[in-house]
N, C-alpha and C. Protein backbone atom coordinates (compact mmCIF):
# COMPACT_ATOMS: atom_id res chain seq x y z
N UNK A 1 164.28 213.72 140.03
CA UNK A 1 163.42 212.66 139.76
C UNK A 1 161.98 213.14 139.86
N UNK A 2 161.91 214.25 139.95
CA UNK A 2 160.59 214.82 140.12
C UNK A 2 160.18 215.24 138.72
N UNK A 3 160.89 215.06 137.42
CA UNK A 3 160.68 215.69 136.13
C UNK A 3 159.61 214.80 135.48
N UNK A 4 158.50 214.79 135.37
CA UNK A 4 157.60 214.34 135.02
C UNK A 4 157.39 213.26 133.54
N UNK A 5 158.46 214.23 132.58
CA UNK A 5 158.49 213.59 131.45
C UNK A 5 159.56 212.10 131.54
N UNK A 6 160.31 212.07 132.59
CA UNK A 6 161.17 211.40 133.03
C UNK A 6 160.32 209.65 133.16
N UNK A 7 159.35 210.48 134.09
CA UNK A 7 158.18 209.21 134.40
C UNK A 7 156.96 208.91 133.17
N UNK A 8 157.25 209.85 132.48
CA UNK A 8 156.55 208.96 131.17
C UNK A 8 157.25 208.58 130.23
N UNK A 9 158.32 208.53 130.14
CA UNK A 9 159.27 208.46 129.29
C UNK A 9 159.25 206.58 129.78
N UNK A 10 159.78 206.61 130.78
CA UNK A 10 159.81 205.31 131.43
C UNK A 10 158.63 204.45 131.48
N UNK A 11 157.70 205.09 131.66
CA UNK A 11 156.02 203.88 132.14
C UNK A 11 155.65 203.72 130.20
N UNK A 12 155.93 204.90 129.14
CA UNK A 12 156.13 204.14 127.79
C UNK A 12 156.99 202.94 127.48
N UNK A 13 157.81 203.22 128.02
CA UNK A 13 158.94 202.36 127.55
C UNK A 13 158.94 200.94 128.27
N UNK A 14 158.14 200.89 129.57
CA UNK A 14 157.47 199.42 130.09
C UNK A 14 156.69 198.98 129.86
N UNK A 15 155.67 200.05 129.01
CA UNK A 15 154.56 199.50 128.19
C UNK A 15 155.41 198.81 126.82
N UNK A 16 156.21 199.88 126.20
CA UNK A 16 156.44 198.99 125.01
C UNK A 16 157.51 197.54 125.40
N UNK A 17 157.98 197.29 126.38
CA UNK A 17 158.35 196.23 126.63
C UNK A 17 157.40 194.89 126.72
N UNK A 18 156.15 195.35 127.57
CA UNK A 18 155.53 194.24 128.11
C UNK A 18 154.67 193.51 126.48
N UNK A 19 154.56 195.02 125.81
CA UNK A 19 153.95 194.91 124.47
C UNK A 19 154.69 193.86 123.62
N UNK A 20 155.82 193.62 123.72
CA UNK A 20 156.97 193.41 122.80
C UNK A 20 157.05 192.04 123.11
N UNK A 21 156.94 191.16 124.53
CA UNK A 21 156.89 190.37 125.80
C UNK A 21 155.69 189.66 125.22
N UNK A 22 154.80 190.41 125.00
CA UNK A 22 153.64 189.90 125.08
C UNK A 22 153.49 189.12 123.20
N UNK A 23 153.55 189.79 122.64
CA UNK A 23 154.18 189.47 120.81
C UNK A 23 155.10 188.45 120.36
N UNK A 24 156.04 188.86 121.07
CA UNK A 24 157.22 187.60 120.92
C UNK A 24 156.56 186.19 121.62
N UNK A 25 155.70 186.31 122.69
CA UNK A 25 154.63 185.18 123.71
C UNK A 25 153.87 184.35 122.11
N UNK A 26 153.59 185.62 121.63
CA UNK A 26 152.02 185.23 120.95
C UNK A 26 152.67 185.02 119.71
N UNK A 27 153.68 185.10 119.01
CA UNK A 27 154.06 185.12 117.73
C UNK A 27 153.87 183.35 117.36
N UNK A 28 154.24 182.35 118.33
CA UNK A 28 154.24 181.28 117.69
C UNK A 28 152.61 180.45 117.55
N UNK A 29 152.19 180.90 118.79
CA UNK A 29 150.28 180.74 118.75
C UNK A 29 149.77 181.42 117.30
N UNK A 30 150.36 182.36 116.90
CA UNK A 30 149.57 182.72 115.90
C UNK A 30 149.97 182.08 114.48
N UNK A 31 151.54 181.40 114.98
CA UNK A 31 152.58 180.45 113.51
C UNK A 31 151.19 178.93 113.72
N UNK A 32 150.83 178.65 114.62
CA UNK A 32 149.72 177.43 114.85
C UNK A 32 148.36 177.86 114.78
N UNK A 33 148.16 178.75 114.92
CA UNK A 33 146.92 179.29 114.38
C UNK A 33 146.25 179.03 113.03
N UNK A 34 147.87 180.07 111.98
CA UNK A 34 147.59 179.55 110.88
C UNK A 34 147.46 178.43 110.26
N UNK A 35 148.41 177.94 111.07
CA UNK A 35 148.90 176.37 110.36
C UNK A 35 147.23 175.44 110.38
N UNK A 36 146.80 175.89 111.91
CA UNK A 36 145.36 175.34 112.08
C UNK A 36 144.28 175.63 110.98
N UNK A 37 144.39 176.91 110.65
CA UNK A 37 143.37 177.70 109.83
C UNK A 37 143.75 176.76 108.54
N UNK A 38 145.18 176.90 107.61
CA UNK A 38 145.16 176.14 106.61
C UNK A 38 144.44 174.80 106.45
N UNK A 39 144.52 173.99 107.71
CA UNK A 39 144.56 172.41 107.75
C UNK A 39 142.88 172.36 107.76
N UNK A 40 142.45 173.67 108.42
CA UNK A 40 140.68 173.04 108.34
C UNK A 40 140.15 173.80 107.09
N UNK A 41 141.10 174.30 106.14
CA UNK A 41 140.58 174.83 105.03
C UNK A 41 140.61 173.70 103.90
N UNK A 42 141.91 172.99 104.33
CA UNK A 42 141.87 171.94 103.35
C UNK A 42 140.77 170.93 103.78
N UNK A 43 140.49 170.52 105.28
CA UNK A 43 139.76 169.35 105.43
C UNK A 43 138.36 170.01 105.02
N UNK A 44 137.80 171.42 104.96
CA UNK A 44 136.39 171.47 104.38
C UNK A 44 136.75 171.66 102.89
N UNK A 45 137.73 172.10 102.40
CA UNK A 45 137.73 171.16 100.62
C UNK A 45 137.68 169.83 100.21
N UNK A 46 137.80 169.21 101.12
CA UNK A 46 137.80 167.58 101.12
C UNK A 46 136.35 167.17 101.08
N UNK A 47 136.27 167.59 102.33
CA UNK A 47 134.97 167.62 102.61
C UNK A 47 133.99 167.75 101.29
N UNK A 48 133.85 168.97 100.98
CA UNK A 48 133.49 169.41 99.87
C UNK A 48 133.50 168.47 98.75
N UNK A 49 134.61 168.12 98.19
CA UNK A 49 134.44 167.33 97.35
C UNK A 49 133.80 166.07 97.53
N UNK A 50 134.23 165.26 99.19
CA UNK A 50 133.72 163.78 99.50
C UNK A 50 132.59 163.90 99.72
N UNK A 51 131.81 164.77 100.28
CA UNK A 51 131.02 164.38 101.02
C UNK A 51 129.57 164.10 100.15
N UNK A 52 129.12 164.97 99.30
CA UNK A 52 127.85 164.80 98.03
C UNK A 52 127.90 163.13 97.61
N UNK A 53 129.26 162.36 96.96
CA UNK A 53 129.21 161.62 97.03
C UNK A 53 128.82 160.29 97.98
N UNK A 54 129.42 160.18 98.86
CA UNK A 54 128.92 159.33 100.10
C UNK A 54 128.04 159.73 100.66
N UNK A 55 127.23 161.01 100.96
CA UNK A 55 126.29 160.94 100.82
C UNK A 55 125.10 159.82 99.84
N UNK A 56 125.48 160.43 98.43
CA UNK A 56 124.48 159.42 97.17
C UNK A 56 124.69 157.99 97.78
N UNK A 57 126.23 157.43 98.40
CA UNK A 57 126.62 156.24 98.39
C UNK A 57 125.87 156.07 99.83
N UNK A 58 125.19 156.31 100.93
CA UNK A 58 124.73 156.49 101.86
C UNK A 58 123.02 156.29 101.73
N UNK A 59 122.70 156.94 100.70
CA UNK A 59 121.59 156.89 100.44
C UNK A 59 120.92 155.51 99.68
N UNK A 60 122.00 155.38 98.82
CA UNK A 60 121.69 153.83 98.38
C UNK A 60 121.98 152.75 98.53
N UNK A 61 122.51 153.43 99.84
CA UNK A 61 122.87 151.58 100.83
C UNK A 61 121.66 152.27 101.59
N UNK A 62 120.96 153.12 101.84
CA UNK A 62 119.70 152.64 102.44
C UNK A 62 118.62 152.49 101.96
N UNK A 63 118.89 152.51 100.56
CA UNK A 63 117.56 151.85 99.36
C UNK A 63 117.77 150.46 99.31
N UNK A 64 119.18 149.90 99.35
CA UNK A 64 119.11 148.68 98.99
C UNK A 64 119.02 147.96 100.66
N UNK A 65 118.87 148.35 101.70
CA UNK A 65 118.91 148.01 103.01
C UNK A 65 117.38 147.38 103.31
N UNK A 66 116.59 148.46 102.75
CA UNK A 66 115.16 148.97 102.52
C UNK A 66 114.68 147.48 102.01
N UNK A 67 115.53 147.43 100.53
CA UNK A 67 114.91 146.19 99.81
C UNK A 67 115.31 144.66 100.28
N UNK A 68 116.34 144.75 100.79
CA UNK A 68 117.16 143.56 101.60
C UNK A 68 115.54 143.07 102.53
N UNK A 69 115.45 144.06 103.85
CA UNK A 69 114.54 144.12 104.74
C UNK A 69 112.88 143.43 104.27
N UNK A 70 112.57 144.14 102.71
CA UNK A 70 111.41 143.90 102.17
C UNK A 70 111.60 142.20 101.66
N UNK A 71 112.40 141.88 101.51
CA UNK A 71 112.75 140.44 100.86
C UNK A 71 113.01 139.47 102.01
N UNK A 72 113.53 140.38 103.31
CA UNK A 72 113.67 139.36 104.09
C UNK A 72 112.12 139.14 104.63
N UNK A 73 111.13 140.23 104.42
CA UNK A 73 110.23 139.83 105.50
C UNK A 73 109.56 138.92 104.50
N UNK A 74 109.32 138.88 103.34
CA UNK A 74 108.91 137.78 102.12
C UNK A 74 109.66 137.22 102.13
N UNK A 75 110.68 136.76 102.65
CA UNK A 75 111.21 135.42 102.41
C UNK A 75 110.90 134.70 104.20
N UNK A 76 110.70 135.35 104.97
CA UNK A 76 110.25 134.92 106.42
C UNK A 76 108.80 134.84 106.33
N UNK A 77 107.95 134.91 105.41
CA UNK A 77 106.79 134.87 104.93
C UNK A 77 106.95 133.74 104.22
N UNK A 78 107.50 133.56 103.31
CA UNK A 78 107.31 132.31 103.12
C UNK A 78 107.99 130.98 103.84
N UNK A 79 109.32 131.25 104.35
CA UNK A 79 109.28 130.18 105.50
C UNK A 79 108.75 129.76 105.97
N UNK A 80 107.85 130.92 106.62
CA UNK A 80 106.43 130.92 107.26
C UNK A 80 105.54 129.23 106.83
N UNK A 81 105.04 129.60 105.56
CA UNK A 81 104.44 128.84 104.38
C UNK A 81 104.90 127.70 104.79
N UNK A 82 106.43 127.42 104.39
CA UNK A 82 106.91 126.16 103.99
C UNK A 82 106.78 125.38 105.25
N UNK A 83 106.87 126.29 107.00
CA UNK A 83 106.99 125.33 107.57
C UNK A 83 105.64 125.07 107.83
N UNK A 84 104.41 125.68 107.29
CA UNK A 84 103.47 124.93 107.51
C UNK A 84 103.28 123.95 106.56
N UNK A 85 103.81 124.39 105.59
CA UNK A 85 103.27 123.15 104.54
C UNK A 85 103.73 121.40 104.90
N UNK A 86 105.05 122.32 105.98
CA UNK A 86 105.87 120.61 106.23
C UNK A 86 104.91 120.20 107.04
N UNK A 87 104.86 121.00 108.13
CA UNK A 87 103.97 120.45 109.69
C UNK A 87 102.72 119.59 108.70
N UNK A 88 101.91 119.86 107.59
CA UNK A 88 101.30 119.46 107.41
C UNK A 88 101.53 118.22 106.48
N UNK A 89 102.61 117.97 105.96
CA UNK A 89 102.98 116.94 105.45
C UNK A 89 103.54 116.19 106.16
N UNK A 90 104.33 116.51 107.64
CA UNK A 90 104.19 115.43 108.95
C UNK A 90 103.15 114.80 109.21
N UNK A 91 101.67 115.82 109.08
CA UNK A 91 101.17 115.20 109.55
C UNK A 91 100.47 114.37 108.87
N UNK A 92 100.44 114.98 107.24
CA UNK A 92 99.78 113.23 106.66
C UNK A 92 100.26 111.94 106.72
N UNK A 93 101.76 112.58 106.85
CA UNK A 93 102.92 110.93 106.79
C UNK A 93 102.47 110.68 108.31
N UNK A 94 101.83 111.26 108.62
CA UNK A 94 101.99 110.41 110.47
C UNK A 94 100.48 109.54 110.40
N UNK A 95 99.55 110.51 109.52
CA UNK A 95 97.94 109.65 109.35
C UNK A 95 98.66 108.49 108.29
N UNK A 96 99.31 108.57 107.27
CA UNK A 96 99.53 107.57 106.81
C UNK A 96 100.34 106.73 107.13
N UNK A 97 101.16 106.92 108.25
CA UNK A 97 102.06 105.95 108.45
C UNK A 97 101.18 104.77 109.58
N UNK A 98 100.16 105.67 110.27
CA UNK A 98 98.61 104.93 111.42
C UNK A 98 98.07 104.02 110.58
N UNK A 99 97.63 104.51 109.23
CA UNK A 99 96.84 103.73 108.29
C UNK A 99 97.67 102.43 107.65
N UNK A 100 98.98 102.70 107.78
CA UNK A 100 99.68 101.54 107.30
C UNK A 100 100.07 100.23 108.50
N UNK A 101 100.14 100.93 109.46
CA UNK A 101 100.45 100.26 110.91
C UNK A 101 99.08 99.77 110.79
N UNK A 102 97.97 99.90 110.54
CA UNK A 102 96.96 99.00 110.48
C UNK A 102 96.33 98.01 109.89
N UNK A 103 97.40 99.19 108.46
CA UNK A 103 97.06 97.49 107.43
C UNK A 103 98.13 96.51 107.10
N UNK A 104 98.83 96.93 108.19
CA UNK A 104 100.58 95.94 108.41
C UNK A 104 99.51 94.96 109.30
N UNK A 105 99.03 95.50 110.40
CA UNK A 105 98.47 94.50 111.60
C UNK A 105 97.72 93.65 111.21
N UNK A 106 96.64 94.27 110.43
CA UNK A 106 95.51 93.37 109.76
C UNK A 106 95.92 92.51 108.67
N UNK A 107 97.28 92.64 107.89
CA UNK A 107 97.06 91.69 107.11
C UNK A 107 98.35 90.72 107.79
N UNK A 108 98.46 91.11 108.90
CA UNK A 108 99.31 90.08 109.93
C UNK A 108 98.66 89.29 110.57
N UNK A 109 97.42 89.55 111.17
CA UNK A 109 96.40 88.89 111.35
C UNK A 109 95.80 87.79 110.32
N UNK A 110 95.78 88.67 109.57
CA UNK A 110 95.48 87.79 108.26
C UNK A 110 96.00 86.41 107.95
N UNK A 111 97.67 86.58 108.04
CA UNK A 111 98.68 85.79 107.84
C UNK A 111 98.33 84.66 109.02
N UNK A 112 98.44 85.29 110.20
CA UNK A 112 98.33 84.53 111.22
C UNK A 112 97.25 83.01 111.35
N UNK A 113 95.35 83.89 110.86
CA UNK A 113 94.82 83.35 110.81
C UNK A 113 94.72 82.47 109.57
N UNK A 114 95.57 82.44 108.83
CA UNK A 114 95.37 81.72 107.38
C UNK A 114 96.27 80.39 107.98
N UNK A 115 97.29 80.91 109.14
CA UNK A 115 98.57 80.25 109.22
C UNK A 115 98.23 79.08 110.06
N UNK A 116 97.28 79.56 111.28
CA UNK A 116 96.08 78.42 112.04
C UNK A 116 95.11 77.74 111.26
N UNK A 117 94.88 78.22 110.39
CA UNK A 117 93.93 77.27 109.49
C UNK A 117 94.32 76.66 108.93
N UNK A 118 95.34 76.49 108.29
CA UNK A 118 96.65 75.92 107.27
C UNK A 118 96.96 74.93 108.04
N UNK A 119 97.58 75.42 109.35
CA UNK A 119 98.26 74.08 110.11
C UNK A 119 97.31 72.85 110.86
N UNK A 120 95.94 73.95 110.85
CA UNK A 120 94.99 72.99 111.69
C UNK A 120 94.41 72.03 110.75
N UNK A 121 94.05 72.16 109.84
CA UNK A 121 93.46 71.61 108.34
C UNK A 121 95.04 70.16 107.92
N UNK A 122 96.02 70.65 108.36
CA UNK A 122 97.00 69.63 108.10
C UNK A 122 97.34 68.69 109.38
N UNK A 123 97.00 69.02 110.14
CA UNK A 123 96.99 68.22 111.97
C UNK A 123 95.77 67.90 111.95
N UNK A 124 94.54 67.95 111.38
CA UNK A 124 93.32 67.08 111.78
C UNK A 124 92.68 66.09 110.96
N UNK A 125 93.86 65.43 111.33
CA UNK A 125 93.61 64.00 110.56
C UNK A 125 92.75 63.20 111.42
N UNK A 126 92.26 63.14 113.16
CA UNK A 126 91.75 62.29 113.89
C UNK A 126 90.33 62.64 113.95
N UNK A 127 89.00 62.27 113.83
CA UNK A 127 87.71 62.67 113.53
C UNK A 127 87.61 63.41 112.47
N UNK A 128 88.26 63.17 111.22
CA UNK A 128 88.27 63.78 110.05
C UNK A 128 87.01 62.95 108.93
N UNK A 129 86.16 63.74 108.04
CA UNK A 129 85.61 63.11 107.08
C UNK A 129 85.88 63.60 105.69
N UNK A 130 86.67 63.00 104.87
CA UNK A 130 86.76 63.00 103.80
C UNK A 130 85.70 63.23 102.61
N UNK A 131 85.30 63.80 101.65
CA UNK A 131 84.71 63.82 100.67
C UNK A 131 84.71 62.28 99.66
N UNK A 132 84.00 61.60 99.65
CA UNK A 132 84.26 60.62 98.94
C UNK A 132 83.71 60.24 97.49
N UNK A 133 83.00 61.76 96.89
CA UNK A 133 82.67 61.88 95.64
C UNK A 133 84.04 62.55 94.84
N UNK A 134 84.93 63.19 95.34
CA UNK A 134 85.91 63.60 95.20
C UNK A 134 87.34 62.58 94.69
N UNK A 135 87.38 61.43 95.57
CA UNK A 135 88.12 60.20 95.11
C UNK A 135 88.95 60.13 96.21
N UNK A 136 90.09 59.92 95.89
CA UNK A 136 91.08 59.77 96.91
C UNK A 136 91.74 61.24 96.38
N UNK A 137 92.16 61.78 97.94
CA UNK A 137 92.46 63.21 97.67
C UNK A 137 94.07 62.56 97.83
N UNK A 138 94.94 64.09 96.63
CA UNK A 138 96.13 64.47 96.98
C UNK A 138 96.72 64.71 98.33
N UNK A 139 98.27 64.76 98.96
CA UNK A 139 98.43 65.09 100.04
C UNK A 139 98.29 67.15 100.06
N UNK A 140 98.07 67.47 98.87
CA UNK A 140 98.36 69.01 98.51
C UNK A 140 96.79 69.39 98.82
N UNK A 141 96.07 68.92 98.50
CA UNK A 141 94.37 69.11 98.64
C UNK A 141 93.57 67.63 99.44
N UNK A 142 94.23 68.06 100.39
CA UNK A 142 93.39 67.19 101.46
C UNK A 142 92.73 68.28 102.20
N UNK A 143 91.45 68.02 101.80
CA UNK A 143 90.46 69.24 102.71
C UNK A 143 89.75 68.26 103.62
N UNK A 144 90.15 67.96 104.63
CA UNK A 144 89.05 67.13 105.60
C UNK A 144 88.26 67.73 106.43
N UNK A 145 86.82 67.67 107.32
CA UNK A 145 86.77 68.55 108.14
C UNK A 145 86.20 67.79 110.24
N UNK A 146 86.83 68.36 110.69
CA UNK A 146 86.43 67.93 111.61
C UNK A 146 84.97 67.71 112.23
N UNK A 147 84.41 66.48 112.81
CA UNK A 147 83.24 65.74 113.41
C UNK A 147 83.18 66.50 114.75
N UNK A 148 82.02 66.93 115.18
CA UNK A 148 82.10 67.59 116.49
C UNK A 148 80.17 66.64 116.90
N UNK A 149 80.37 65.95 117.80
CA UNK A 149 79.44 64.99 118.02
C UNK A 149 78.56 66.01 119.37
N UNK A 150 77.14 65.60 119.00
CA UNK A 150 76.27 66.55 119.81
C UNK A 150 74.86 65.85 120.08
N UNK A 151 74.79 65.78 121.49
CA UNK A 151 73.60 65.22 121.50
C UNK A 151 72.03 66.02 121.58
N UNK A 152 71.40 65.54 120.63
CA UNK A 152 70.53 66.37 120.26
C UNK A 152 69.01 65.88 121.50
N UNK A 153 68.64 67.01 121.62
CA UNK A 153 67.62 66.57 123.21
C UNK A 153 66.11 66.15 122.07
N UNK A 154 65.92 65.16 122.74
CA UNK A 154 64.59 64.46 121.87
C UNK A 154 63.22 65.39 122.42
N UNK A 155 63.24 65.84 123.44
CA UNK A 155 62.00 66.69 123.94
C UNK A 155 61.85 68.18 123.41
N UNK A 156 60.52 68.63 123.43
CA UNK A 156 60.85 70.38 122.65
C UNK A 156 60.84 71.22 124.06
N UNK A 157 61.16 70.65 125.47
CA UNK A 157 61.13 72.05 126.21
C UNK A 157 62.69 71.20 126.71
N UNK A 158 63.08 71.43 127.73
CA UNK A 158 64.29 71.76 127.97
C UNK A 158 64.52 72.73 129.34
N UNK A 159 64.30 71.47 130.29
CA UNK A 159 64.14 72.10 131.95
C UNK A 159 63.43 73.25 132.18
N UNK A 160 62.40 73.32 131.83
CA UNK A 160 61.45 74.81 132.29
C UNK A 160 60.91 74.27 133.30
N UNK A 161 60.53 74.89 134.48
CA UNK A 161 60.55 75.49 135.70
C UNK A 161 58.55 74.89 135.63
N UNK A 162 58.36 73.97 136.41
CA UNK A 162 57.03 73.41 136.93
C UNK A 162 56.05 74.74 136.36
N UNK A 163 56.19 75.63 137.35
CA UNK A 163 55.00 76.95 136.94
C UNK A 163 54.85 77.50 135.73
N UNK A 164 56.09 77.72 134.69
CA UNK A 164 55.90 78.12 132.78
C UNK A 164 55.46 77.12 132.56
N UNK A 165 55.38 76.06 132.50
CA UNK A 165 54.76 74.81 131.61
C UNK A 165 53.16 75.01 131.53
N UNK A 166 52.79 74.92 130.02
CA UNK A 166 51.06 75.56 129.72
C UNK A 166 50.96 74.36 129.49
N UNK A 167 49.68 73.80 129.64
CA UNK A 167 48.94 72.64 129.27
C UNK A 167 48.50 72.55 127.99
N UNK A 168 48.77 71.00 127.54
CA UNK A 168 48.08 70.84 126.32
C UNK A 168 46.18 71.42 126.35
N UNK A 169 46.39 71.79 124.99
CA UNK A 169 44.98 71.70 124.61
C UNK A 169 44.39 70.25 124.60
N UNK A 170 44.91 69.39 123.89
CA UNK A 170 44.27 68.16 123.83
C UNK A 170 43.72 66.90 125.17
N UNK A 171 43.18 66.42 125.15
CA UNK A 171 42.87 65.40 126.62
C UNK A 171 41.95 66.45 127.47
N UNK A 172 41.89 65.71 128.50
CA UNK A 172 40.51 66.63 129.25
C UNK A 172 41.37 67.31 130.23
N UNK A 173 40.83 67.67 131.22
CA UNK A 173 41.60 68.85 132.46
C UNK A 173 42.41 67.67 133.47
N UNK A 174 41.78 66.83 133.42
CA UNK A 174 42.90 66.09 134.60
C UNK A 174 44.15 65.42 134.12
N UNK A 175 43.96 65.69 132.77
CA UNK A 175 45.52 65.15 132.06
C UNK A 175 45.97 66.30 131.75
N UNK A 176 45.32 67.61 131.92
CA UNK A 176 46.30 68.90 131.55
C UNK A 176 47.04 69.38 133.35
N UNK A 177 46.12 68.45 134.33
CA UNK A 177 47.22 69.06 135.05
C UNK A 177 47.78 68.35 135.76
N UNK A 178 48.86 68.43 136.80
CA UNK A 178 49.41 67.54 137.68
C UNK A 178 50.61 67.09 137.36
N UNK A 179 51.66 66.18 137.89
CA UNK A 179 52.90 65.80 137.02
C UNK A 179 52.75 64.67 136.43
N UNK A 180 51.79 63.64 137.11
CA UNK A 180 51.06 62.41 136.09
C UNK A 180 51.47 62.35 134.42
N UNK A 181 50.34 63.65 134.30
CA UNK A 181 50.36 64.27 133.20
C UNK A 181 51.49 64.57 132.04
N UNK A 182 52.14 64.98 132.72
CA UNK A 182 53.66 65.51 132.20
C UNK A 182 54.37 64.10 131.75
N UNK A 183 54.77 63.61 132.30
CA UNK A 183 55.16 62.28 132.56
C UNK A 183 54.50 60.99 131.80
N UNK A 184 53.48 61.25 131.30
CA UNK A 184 52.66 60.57 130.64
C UNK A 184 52.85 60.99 128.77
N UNK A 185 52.87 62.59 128.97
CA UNK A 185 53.17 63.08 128.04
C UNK A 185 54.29 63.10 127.10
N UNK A 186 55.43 62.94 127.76
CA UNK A 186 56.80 62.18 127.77
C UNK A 186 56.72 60.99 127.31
N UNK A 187 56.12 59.96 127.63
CA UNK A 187 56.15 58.83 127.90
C UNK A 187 55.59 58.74 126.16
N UNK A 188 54.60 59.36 125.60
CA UNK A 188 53.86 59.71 124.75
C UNK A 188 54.90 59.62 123.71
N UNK A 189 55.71 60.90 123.78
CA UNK A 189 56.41 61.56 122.48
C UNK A 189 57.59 60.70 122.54
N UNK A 190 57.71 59.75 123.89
CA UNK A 190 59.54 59.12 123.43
C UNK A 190 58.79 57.37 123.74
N UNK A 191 58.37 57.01 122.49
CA UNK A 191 58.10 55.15 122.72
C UNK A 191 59.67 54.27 122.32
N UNK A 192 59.93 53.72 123.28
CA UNK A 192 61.09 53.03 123.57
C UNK A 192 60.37 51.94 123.62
């Protein structure tokens, strides 16, 4: 056992085993290898062919994305518009609906006061004076108007206060002053 070629004869022959070990290991990794290699040869021919296209188709969904975007912001632009144009047509219908509420009121008023004059003109038959160049009136045009009796003051002053009272010019000084005077003066302008 000391023959040298003996021991290489042998450490070859465990090499070509482990070699052989190791091949038969690797033979099916390399049956999936290929199989791998084919499958990504076909998916970059695919590729190849799909992809230029969807690309173009990629590109013009983001032209028309582009224009979508440009239309939406002009059409949110004019929303914009419209809802001012409404706010502002609220708000005339709201000035005009004030202006009508006023001339609803006023010509309710109107009504009202036509409606007191109407009924009062037909209820004031008691201190009523008739027109009597007119004739005898209809019951449809009976315009009568009411007598409101007032006594009219026969003197031209009207309780003024001893000290405002100015003296006549006329008569001498002892009839312009004193209450004599006054009283006399009276007596003057009212002959009973």
């Amino acid at each position: 056992m000391t023959d040298p070629v003996f021991w290489l004869g042998l450490s070859v022959g465990l090499v070509a085993v482990g070699i052989l070990a190791v091949v038969i290991t690797l033979l099916p990794a390399v049956i999936q290898l290929g199989r791998a290699a084919q499958s990504v040869e076909r998916f970059f021919d695919t590729l190849l062919r799909e992809l230029p296209p969807t690309l173009e188709a990629l590109r013009l969904t983001s032209l028309e994305v582009s224009e979508i975007a440009d239309s939406l912001d002009e059409g949110v632009k004019g929303a914009g518009q419209v809802v001012k144009q409404v706010n502002r047509s609220i708000e005339g219908a709201r000035t005009q609906a004030r202006g009508a509420q006023v001339n609803a009121r006023s010509v309710w008023a109107g009504v009202r006061a036509a409606w007191r004059t109407f009924s009062s003109e037909t209820s004031a038959n008691v201190n009523s004076i008739s027109n009597p160049r007119l004739g005898s009136p209809s019951p449809a045009t009976n315009r009568s108007f009411s007598v409101t009796r007032q006594a009219i003051p026969l003197t031209d002053r009207v309780s003024e206060p001893e000290s405002s009272v100015r003296p006549r010019s006329v008569g001498s000084d002892e009839e312009r002053s004193g209450p004599d005077a006054r009283s006399s003066r009276s007596e003057d302008m009212n002959p009973s």
